[in-house]
C-alpha atoms as a PDB file:
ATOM      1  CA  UNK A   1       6.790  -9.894 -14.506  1.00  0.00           C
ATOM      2  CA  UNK A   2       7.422 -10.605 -11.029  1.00  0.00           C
ATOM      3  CA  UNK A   3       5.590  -9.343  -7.515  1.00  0.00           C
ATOM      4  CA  UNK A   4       8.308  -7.246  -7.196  1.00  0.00           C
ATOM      5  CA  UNK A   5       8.786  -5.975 -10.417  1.00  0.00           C
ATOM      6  CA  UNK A   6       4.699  -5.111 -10.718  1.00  0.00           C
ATOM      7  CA  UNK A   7       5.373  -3.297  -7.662  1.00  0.00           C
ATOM      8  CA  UNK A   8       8.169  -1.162  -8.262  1.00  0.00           C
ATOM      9  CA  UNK A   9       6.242  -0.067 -11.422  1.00  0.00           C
ATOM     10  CA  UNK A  10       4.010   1.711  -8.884  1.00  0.00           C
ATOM     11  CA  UNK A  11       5.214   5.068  -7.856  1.00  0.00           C
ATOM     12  CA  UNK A  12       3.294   5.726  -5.058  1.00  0.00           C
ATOM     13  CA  UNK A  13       4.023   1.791  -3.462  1.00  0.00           C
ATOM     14  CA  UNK A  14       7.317   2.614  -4.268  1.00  0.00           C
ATOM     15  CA  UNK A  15       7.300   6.095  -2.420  1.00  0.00           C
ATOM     16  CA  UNK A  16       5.451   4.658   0.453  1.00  0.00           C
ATOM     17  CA  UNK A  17       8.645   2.145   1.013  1.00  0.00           C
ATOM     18  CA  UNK A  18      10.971   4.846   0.518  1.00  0.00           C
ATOM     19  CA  UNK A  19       8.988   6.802   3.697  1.00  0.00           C
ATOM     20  CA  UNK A  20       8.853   4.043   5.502  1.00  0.00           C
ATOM     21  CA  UNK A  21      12.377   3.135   5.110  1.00  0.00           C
ATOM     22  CA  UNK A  22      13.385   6.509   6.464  1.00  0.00           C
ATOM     23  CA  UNK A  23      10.709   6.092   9.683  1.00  0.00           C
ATOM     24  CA  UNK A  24      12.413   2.728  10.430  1.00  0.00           C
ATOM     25  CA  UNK A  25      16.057   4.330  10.061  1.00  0.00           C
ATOM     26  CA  UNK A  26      15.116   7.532  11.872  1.00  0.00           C
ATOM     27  CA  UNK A  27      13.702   5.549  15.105  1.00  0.00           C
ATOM     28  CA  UNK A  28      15.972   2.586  15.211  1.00  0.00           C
ATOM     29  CA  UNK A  29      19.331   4.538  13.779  1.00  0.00           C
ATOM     30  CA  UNK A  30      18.933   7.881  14.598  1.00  0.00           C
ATOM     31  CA  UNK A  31      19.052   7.507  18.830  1.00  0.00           C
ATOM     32  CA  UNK A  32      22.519   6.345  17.530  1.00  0.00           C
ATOM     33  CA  UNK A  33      23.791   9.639  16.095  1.00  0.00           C
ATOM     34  CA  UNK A  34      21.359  11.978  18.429  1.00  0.00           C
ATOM     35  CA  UNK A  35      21.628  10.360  22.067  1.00  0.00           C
ATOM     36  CA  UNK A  36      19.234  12.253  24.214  1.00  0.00           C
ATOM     37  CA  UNK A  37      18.663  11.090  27.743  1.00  0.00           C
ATOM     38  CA  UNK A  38      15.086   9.960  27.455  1.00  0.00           C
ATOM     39  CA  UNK A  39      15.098   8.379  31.214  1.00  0.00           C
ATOM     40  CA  UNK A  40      15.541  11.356  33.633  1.00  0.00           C
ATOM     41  CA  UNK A  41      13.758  14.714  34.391  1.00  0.00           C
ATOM     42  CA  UNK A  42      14.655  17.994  33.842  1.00  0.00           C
ATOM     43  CA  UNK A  43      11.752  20.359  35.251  1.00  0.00           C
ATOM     44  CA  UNK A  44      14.671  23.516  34.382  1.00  0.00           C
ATOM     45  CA  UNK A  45      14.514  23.262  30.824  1.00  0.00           C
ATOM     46  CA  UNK A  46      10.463  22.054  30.917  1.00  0.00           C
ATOM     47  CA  UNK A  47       8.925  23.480  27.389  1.00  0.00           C
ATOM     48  CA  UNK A  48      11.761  25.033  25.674  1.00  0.00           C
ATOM     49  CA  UNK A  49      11.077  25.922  22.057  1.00  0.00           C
ATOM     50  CA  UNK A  50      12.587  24.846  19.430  1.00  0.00           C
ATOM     51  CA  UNK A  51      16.310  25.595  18.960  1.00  0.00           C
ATOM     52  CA  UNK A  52      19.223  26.572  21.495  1.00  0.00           C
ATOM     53  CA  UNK A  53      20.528  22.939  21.473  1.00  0.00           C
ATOM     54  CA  UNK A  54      16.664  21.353  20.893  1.00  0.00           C
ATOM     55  CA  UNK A  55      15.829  21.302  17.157  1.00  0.00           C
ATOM     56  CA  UNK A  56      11.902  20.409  17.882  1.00  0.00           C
ATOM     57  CA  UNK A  57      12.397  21.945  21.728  1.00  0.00           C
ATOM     58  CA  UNK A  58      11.284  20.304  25.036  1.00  0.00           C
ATOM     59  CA  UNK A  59       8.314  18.448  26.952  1.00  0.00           C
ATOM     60  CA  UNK A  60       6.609  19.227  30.155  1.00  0.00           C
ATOM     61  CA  UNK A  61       9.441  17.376  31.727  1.00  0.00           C
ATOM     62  CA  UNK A  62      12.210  18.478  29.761  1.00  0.00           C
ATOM     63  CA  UNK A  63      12.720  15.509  27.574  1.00  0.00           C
ATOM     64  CA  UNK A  64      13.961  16.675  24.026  1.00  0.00           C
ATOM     65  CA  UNK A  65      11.152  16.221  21.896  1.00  0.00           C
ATOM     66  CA  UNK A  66      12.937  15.019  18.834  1.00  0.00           C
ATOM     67  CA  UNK A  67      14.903  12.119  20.719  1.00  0.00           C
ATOM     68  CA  UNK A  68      11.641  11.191  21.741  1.00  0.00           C
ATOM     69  CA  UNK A  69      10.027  11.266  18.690  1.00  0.00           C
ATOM     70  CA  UNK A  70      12.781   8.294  17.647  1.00  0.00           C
ATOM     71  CA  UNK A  71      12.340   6.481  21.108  1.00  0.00           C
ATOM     72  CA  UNK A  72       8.507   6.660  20.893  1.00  0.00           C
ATOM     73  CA  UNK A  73       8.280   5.306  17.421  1.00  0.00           C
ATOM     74  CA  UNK A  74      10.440   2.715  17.950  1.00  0.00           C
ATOM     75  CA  UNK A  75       7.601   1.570  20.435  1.00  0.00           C
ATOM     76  CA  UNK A  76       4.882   2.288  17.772  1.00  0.00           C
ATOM     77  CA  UNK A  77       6.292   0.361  15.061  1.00  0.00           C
ATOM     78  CA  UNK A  78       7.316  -2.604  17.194  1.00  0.00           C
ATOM     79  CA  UNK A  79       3.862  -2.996  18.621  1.00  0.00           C
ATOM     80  CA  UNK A  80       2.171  -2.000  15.385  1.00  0.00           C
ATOM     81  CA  UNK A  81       4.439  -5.180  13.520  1.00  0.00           C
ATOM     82  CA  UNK A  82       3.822  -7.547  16.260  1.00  0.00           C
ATOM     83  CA  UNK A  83       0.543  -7.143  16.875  1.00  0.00           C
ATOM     84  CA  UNK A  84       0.134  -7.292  12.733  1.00  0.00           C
ATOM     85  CA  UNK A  85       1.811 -10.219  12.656  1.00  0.00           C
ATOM     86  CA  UNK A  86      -0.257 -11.968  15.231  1.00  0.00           C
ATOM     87  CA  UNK A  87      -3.651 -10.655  13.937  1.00  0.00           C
ATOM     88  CA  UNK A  88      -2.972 -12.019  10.245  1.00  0.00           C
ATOM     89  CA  UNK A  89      -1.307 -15.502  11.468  1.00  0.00           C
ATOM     90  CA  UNK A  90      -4.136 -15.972  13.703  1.00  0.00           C
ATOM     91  CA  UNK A  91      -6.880 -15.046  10.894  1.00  0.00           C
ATOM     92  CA  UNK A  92      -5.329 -16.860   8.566  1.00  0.00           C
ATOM     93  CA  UNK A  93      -5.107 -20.272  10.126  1.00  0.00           C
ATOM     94  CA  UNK A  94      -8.752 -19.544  11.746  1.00  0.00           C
ATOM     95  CA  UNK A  95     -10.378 -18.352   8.346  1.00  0.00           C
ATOM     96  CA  UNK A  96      -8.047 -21.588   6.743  1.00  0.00           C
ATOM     97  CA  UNK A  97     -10.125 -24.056   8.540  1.00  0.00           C
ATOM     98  CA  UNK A  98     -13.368 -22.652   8.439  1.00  0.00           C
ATOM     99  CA  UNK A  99     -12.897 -22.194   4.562  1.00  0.00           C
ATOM    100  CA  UNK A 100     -11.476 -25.740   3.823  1.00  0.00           C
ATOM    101  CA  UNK A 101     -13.668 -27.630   6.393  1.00  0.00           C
ATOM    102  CA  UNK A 102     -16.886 -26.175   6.020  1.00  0.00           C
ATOM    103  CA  UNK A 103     -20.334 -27.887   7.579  1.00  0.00           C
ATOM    104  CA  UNK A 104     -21.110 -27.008  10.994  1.00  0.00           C
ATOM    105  CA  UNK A 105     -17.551 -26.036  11.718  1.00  0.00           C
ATOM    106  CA  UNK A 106     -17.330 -23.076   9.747  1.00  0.00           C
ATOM    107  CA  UNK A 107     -20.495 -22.066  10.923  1.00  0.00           C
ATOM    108  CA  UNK A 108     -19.371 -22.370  14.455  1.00  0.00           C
ATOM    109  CA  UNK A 109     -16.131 -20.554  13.897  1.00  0.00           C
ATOM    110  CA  UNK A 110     -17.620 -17.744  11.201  1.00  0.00           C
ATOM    111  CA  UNK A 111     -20.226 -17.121  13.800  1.00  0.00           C
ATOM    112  CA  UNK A 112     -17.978 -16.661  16.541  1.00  0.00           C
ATOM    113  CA  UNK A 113     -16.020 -13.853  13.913  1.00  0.00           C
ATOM    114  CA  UNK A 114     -19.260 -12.305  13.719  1.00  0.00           C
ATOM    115  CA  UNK A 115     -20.110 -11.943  17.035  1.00  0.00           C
ATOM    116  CA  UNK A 116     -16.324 -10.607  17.423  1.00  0.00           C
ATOM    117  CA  UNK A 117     -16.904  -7.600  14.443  1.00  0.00           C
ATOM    118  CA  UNK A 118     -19.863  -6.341  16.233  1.00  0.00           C
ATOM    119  CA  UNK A 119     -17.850  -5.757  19.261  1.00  0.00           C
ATOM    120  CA  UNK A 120     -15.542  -2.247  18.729  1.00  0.00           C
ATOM    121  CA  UNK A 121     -12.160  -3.527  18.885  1.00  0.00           C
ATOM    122  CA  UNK A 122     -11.063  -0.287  21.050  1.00  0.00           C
ATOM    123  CA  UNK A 123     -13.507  -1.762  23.744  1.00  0.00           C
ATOM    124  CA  UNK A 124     -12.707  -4.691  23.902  1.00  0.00           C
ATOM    125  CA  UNK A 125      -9.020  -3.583  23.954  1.00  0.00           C
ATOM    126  CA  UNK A 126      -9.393  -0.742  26.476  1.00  0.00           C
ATOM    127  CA  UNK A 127     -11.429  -3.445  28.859  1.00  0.00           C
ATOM    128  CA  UNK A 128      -8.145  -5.670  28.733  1.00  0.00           C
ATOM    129  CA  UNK A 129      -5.791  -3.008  28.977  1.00  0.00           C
ATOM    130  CA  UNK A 130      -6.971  -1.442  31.960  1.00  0.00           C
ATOM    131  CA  UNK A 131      -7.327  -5.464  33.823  1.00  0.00           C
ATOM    132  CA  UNK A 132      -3.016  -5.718  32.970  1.00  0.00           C
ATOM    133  CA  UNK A 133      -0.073  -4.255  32.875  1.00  0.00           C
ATOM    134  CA  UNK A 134       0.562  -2.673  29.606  1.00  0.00           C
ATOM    135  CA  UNK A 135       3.853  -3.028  28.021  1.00  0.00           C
ATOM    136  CA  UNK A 136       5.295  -3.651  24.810  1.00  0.00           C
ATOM    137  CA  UNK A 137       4.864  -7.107  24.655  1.00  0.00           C
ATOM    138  CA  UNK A 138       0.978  -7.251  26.475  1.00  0.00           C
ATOM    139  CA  UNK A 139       0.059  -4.420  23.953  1.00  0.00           C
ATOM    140  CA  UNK A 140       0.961  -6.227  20.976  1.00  0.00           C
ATOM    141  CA  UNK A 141      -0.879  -9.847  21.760  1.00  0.00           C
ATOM    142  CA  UNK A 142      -3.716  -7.612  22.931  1.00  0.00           C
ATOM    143  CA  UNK A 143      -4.265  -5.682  19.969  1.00  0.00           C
ATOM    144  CA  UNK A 144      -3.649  -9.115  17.943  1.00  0.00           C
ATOM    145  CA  UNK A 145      -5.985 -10.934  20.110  1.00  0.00           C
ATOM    146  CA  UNK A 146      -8.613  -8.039  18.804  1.00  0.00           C
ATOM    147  CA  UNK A 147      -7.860  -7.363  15.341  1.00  0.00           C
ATOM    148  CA  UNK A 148      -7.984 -10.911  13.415  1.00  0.00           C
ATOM    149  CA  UNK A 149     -11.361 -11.059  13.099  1.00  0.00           C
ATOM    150  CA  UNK A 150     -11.436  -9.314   9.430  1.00  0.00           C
ATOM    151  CA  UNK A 151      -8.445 -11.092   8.191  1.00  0.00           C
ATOM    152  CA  UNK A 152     -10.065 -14.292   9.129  1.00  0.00           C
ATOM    153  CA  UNK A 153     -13.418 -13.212   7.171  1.00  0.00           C
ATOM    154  CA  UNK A 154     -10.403 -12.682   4.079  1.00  0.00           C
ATOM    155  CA  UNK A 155      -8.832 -15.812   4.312  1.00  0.00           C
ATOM    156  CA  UNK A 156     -12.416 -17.523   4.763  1.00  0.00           C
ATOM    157  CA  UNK A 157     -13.379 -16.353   1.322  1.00  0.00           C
ATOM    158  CA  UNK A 158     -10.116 -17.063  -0.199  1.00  0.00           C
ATOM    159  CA  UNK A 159      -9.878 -20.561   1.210  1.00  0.00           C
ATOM    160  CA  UNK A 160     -13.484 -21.592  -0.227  1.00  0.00           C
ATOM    161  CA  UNK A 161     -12.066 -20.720  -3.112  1.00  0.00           C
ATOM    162  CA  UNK A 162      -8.834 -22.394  -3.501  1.00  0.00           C
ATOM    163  CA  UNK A 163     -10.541 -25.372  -2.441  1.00  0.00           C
ATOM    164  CA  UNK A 164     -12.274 -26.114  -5.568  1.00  0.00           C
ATOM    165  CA  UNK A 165      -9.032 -26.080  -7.394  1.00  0.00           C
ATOM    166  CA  UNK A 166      -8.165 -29.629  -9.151  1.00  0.00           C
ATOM    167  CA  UNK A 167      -4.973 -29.648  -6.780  1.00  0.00           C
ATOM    168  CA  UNK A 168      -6.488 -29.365  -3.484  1.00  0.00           C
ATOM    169  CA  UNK A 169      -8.888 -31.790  -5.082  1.00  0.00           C
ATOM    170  CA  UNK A 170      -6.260 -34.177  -5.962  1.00  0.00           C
ATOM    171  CA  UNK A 171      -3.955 -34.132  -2.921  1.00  0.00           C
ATOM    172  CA  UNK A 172      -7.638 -35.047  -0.729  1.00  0.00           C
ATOM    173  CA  UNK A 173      -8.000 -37.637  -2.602  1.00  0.00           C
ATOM    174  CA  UNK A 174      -4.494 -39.461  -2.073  1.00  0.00           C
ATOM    175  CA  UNK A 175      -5.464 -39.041   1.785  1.00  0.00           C
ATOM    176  CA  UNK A 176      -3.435 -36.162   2.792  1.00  0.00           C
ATOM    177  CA  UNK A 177      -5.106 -34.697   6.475  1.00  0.00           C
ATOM    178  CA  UNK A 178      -6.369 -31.549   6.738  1.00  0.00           C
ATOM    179  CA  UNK A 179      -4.106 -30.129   8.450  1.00  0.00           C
ATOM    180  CA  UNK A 180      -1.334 -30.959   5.561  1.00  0.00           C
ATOM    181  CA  UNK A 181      -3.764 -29.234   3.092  1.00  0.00           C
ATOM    182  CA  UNK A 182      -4.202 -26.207   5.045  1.00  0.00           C
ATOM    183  CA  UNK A 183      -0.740 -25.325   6.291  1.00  0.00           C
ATOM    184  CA  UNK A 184       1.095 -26.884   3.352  1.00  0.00           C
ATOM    185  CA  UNK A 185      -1.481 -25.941   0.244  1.00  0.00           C
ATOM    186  CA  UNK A 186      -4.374 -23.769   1.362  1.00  0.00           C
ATOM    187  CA  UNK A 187      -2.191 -20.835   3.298  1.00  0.00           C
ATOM    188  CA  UNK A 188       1.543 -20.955   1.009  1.00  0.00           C
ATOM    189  CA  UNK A 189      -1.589 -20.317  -2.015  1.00  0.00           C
ATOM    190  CA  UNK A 190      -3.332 -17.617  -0.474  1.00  0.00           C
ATOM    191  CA  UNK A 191       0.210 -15.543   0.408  1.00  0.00           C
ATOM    192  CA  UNK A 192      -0.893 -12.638  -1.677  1.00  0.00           C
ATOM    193  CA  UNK A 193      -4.072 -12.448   0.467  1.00  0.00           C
ATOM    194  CA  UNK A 194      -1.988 -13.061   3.936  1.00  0.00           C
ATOM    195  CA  UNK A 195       0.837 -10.306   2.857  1.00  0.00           C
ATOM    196  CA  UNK A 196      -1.498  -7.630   1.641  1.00  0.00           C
ATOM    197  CA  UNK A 197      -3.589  -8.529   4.595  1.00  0.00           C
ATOM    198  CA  UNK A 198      -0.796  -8.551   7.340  1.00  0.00           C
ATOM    199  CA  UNK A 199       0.266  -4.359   5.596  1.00  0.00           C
ATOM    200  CA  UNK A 200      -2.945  -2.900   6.718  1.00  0.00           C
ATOM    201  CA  UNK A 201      -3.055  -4.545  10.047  1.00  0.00           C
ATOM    202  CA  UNK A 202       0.144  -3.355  11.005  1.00  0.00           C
ATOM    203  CA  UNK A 203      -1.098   0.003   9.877  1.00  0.00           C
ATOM    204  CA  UNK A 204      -4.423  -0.292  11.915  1.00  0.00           C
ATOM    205  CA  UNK A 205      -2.375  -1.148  14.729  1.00  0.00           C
ATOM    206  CA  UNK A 206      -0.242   1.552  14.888  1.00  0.00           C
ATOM    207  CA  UNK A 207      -3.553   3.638  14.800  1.00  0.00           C
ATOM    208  CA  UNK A 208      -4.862   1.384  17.754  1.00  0.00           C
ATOM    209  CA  UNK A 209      -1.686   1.842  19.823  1.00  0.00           C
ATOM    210  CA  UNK A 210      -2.038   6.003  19.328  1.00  0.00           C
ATOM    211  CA  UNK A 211      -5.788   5.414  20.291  1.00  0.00           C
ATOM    212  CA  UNK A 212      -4.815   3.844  23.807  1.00  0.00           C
ATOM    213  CA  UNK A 213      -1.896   5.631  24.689  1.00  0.00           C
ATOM    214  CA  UNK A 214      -3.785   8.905  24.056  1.00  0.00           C
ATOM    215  CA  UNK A 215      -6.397   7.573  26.504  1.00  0.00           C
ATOM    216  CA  UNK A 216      -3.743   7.118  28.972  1.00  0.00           C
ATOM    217  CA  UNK A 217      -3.068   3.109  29.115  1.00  0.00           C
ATOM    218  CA  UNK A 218      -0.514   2.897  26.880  1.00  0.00           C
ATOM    219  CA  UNK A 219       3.148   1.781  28.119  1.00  0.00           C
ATOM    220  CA  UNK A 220       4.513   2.901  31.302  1.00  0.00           C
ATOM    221  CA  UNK A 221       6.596   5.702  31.567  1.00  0.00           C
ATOM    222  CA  UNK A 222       9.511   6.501  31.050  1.00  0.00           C
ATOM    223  CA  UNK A 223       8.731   4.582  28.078  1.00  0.00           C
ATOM    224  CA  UNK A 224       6.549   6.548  25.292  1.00  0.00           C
ATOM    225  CA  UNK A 225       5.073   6.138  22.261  1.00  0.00           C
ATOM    226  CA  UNK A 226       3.683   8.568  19.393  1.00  0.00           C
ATOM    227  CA  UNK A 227       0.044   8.264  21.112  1.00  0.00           C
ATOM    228  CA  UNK A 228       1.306   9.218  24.321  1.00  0.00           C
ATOM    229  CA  UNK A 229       3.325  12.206  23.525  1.00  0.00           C
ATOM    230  CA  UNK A 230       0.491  13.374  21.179  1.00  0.00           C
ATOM    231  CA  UNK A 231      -1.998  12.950  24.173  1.00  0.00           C
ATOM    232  CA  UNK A 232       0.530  15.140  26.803  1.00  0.00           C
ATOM    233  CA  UNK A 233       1.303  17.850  23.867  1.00  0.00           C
ATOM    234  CA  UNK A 234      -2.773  18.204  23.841  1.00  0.00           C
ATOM    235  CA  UNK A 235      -3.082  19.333  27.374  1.00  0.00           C
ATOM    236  CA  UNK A 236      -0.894  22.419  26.135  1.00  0.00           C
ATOM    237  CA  UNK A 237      -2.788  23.178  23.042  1.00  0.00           C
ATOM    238  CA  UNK A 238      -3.758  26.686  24.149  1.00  0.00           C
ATOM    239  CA  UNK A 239      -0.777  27.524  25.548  1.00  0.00           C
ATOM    240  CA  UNK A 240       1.340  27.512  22.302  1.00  0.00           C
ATOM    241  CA  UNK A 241       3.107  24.897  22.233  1.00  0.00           C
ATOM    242  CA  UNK A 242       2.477  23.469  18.695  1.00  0.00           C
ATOM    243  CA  UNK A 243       6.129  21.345  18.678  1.00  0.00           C
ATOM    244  CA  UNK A 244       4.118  19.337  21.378  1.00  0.00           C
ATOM    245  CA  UNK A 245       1.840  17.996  19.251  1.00  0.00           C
ATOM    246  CA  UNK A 246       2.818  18.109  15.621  1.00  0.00           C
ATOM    247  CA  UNK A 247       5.894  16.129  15.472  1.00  0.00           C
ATOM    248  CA  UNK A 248       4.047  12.709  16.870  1.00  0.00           C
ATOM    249  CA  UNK A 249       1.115  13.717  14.775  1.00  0.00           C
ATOM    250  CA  UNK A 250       2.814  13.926  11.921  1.00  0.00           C
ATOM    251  CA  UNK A 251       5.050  10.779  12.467  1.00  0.00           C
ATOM    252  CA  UNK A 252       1.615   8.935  12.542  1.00  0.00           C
ATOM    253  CA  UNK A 253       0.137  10.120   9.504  1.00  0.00           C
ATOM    254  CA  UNK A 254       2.986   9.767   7.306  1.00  0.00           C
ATOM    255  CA  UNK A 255       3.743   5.677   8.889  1.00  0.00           C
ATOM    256  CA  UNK A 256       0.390   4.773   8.537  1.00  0.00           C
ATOM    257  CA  UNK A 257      -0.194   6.221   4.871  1.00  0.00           C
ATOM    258  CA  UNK A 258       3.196   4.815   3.894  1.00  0.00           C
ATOM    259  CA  UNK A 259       2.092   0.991   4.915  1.00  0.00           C
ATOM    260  CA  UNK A 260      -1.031   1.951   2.865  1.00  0.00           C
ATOM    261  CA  UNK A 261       0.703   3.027   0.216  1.00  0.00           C
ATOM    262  CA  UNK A 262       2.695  -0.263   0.129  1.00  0.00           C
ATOM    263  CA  UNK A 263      -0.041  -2.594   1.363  1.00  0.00           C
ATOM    264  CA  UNK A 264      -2.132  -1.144  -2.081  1.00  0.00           C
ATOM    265  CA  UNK A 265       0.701  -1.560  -4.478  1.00  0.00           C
ATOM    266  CA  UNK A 266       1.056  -5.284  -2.758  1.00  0.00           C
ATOM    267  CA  UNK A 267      -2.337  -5.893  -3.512  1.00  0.00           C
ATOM    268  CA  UNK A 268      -2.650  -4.740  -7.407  1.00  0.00           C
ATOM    269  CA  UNK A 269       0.645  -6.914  -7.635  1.00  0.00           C
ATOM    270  CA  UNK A 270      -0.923 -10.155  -6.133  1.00  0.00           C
ATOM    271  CA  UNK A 271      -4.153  -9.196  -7.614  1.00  0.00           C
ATOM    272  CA  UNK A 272      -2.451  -9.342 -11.419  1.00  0.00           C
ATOM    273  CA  UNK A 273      -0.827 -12.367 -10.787  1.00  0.00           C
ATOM    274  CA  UNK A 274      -3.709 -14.066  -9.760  1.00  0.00           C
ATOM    275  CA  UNK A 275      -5.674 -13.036 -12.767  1.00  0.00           C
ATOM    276  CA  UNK A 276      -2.661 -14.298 -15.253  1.00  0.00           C
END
């Protein structure tokens, strides 16, 4: 059986695909069938309910909340992919070399990744954020440049593994460099690891991109994303205005538990083939 057959035997991988299929197509596609205008004000219809021409209602500054929803995720998922992206390439090739070089370079670069793990990532990331000007792009190497200390750690372990294997073994010893072994042996080997690895990173991201937008240094308006507009919908908590806070909310939970879902059917997957 293939990857992708040992997947699809998994309901709930399988289910969390479907949902995030239908995130991607509601934020990217649906702006296309329900345009809002997500750029200017409109104070006179500030915190309408939902209904009367607004099927989740209105903002504090009469956006419609449910063409923001789409706008704002788009935001979320871009950053969250990005910045996924980055984190696992980086830990990857970092963990790579450690793994495959070993001596007093691993220990140099493992120690480094240590020293990095005991640092909270939202720190370090809130310190940066608040020294530049966030946007989409300066988001996602930021919360890259702070999140590829564990999949380095992974692809550490992995690496001193693959290693030992009579084909590393063989192609050392007809004098290919190190850097052929690790970019054209060690990492194309350890894809199971990366993929799996690059799921939940994108996942954590999202969560890390909620976590500064909520604390108010996410992208500038009028951009949004689903941290922001779940950080403004708080401030109105008491006042009723539940359509403020549960759409965003919600969007997050069911993204982030979909890329679970997937990233755990991706790992059983790799993890059978590995074993056969």
């Amino acid at each position: 059986m293939t990857v992708l057959s040992r997947l699809a035997a998994r309901k709930s991988a399988v289910a969390g695909a479907i949902l995030l299929l239908l995130v991607v197509a509601f934020c990217f596609l649906g702006p296309l069938l329900y345009g809002t205008d997500q750029s200017h004000t409109d104070l006179a219809s500030a915190r309408l309910g939902p209904g009367g021409g607004h099927p989740l209602g209105t903002d504090d500054l009469g956006y419609d909340v449910l063409g923001r929803l789409m706008v704002a995720g788009r935001t979320s998922l871009i950053i969250g992919v990005l910045a996924g992206l980055i984190a696992t390439a980086i830990g990857a090739v970092w963990g790579a070399v450690a793994g495959y070089t070993g001596g007093w370079l691993d220990t140099v670069l493992m120690r480094i990744v240590d020293t990095g793990v005991a640092i909270p990532a939202l720190f370090l990331l809130l310190v940066a954020a608040t020294l530049v000007t966030p946007n989409v792009g300066v988001l996602a190497l930021l919360i890259g440049a702070v999140s590829w200390l564990v999949p380095a750690r992974l692809m550490r372990a992995e690496t001193v593994s693959l290693r030992e294997r009579d084909y590393i073994r063989a192609i050392t010893v007809l004098g290919a460099s190190r850097t052929r072994v690790v970019f054209r042996h060690i990492i194309p080997n350890a894809i199971g690891t990366v993929v799996v690895n690059a799921t939940f990173q994108i996942a954590d991201a999202i969560l890390l991109v909620a976590y500064v937008s909520f604390l108010g240094l996410g992208v500038p308006a009028p951009d949004t994303d689903w941290g922001a507009m779940l950080s403004k919908g708080i401030t109105y908590t008491f006042d009723g205005a539940w359509w403020l806070i549960l759409p965003p909310g919600i969007a997050i939970v069911l993204v982030v538990c979909a890329i679970n879902f997937l990233g755990d059917g991706l790992r059983d997957a790799f993890a059978v083939k590995g074993r056969r």
